[in-house]
Protein backbone atom coordinates (compact mmCIF):
# COMPACT_ATOMS: atom_id res chain seq x y z
CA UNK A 1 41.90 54.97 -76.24
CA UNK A 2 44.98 52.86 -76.97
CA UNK A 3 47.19 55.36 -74.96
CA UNK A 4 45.33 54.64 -71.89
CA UNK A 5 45.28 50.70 -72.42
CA UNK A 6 49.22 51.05 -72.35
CA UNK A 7 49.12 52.57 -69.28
CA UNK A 8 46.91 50.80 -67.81
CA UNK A 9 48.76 47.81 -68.89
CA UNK A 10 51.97 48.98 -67.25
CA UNK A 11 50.84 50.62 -63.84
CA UNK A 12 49.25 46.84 -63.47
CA UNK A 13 52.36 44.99 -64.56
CA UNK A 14 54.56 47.47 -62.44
CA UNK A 15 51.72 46.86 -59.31
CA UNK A 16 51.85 42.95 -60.12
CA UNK A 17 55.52 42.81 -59.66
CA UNK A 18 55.41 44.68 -56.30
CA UNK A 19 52.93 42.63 -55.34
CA UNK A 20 54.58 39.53 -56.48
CA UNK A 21 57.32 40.53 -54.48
CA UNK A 22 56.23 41.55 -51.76
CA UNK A 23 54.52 37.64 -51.93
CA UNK A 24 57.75 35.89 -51.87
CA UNK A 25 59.73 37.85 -50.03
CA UNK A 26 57.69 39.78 -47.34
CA UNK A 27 57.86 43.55 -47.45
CA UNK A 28 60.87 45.05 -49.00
CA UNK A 29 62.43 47.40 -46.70
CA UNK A 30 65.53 49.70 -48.15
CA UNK A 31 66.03 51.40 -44.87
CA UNK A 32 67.54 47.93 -43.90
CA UNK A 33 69.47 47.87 -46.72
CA UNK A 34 71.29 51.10 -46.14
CA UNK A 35 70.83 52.25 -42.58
CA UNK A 36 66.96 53.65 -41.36
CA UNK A 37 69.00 57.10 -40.91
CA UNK A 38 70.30 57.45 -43.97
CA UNK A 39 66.88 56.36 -45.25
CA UNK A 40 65.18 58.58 -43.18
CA UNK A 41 67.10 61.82 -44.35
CA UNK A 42 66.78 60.85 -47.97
CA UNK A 43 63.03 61.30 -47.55
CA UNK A 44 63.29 64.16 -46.00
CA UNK A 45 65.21 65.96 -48.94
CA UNK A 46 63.63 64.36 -51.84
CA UNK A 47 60.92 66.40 -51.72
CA UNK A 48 62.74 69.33 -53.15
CA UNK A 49 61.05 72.77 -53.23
CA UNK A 50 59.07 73.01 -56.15
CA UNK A 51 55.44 74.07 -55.26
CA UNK A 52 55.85 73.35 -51.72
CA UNK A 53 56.21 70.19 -52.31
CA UNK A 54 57.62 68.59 -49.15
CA UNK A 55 56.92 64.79 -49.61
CA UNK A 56 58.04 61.64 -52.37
CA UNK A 57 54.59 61.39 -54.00
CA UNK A 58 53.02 58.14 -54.03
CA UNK A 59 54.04 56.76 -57.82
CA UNK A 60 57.92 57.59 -57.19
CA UNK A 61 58.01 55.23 -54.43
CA UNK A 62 55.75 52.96 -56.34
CA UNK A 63 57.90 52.85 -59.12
CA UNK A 64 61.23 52.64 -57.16
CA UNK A 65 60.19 49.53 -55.42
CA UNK A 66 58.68 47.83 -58.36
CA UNK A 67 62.51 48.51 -59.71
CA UNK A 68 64.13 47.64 -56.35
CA UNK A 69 66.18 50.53 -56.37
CA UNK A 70 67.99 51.88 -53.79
CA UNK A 71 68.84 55.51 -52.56
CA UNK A 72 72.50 56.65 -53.18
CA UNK A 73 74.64 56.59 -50.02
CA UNK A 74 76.72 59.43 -48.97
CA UNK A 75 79.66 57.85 -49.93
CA UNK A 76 78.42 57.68 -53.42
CA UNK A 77 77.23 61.33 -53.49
CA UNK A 78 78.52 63.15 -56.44
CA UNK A 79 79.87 59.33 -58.12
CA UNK A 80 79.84 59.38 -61.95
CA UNK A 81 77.16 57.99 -63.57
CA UNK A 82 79.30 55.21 -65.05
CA UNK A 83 80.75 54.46 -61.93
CA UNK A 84 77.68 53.54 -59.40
CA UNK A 85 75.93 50.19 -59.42
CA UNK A 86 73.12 49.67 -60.91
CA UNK A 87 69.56 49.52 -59.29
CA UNK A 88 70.29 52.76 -57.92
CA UNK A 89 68.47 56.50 -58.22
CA UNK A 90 69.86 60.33 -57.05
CA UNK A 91 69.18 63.57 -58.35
CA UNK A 92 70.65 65.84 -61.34
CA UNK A 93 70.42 68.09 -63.66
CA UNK A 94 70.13 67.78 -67.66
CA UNK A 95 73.65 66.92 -68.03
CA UNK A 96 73.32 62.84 -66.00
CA UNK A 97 77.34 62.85 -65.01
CA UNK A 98 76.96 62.48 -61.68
CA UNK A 99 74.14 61.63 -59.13
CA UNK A 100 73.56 63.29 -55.90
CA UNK A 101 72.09 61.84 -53.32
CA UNK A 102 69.88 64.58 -52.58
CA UNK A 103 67.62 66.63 -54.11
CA UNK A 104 69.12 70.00 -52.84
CA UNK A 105 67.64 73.18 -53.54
CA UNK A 106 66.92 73.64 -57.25
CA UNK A 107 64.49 70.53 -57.09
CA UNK A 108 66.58 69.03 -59.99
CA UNK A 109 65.21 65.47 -61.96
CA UNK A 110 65.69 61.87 -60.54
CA UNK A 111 67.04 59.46 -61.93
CA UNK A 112 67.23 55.76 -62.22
CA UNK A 113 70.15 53.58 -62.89
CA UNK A 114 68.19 50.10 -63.46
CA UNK A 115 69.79 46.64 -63.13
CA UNK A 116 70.36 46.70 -66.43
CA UNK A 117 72.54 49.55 -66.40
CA UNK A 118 70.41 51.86 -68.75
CA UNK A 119 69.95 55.68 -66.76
CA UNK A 120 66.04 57.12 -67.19
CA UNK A 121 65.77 60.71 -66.55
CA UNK A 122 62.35 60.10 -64.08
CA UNK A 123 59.26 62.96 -63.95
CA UNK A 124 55.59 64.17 -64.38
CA UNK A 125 54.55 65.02 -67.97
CA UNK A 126 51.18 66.23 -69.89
CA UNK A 127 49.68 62.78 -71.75
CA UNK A 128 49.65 64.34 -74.94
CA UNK A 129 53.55 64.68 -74.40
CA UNK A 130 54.06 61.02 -73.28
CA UNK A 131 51.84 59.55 -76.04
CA UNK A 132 54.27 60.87 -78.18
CA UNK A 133 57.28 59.10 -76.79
CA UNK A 134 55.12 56.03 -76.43
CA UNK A 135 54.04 55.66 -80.16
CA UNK A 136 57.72 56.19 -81.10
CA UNK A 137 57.35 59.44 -83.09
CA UNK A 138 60.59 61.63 -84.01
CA UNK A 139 61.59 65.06 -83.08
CA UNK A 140 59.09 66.30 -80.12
CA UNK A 141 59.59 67.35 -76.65
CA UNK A 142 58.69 66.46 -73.28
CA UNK A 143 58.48 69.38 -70.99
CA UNK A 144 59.25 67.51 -67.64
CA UNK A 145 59.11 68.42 -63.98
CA UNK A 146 60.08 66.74 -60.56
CA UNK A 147 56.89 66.63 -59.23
CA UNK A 148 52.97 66.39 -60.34
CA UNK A 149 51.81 69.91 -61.45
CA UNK A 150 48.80 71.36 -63.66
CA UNK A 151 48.34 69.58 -66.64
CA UNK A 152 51.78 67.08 -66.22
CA UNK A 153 50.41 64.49 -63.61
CA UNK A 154 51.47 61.07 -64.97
CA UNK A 155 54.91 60.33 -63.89
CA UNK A 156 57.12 58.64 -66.90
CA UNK A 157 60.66 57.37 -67.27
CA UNK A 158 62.55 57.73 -70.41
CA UNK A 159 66.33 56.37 -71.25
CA UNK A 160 68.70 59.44 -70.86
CA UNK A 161 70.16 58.30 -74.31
CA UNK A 162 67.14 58.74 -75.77
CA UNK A 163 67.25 62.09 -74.97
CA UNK A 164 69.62 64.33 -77.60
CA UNK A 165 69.17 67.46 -75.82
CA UNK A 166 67.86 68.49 -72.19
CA UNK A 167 67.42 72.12 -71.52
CA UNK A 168 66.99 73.37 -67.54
CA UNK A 169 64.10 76.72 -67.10
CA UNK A 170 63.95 78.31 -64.13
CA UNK A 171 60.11 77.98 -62.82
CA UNK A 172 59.29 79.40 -59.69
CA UNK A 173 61.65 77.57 -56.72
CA UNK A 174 62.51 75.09 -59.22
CA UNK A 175 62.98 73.98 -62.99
CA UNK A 176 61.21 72.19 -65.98
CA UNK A 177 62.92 70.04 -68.01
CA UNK A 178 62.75 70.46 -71.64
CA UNK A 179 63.37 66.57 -72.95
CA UNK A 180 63.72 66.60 -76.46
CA UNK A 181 63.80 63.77 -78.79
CA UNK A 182 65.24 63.19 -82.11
CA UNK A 183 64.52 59.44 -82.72
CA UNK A 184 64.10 56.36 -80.56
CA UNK A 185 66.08 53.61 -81.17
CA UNK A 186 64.13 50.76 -82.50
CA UNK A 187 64.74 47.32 -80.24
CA UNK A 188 66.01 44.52 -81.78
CA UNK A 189 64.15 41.53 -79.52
C-alpha cells in the first residue's frame, strides 16, 4: 500500500509542476527552443522499434516537460556525457559515454541529464522491481526496457551512478536492460 502512495505522491508532484508551469509561463514549447524540424524528426525516431512501437508514449513526454528537458541537437549527437549541458536527454546503451540524439535501430535506453547535472538511465519496469529501488534495498536488479511492455508498465528513472553494472539482451527488435544495484547512496539533506 505504501508503494503506491509514493507514486501517487510523485506522478502528482511531477503533474503539479507541469501544471504550475504551464500557469506562469503559458505552454512550454521545445520545438521553439530548437527548431520545429529538428523537433519534429526527433519524434519521429524516438519511437525506436521495439514491439512496433512507433510513438513517445504519453509519461516520457510527461516526465520530460515536468524536467524541462530538451532534445539533443545534431550538433551535439554523439557529445560525451560530461560534456553536454544539463537539462538535456538522447539515447544509449548501458555504457552512458555519449548521447545520441536518436534512438536508431536497436531501441537503446534514454536518458536524462537534469539541471543538476546527475544522468538517470530512463525506462518501464515491473513494480515489484521498482519497489525495490524505492525502499533502498541492496543488491537487486531492475530488468528495464525502452518502452511499456507485459508486466513492466510504470516508467522510472534511476541515477546512472547508482547503477554498478548494466547488461544489454537482445529481445526481439530491441534490448532489455539488466540494471543492477549494489547499494544506494544514502543523501545527506
Amino acid at each position: 500500500m505504501k508503494r503506491w502512495h509514493l507514486v501517487l505522491i510523485t506522478v502528482s508532484v511531477g503533474l503539479a509542476i507541469v501544471i504550475y508551469l504551464v500557469s506562469v509561463n503559458g505552454p512550454m514549447n521545445f520545438a521553439d527552443l530548437r527548431g520545429q524540424d529538428n523537433q519534429a524528426k526527433n519524434r519521429q525516431s524516438d519511437g525506436g522499434r521495439l514491439l512496433g512501437v512507433n510513438a513517445v508514449p504519453k509519461e516520457v513526454l510527461m516526465h520530460r516537460q515536468a524536467h524541462q528537458l530538451r532534445p539533443l541537437t545534431e550538433r551535439e549527437d554523439g557529445t560525451k556525457i560530461q560534456e553536454l549541458p544539463n537539462g538535456v536527454y538522447g539515447f544509449s546503451m548501458c555504457n552512458v559515454v555519449s548521447l545520441s540524439a536518436k534512438r536508431g535501430n536497436t531501441a537503446s535506453l534514454e536518458i536524462h541529464k537534469h539541471d543538476d547535472g546527475i544522468v538517470y538511465y530512463v525506462g518501464y519496469a515491473p513494480d515489484e522491481q521498482i519497489e525495490k529501488y524505492l525502499t533502498q534495498q541492496h543488491n537487486f536488479h531492475i530488468l528495464t526496457s525502452p518502452h511499456p511492455r507485459e508486466q513492466a508498465s510504470s516508467l522510472f528513472e534511476i541515477p546512472v551512478a547508482f547503477v554498478s553494472k548494466c547488461e544489454e539482451r537482445p529481445v526481439g527488435e530491441g534490448y532489455l536492460f539488466d540494471l543492477f544495484v549494489t547499494t544506494i547512496p544514502i543523501s545527506q539533506s
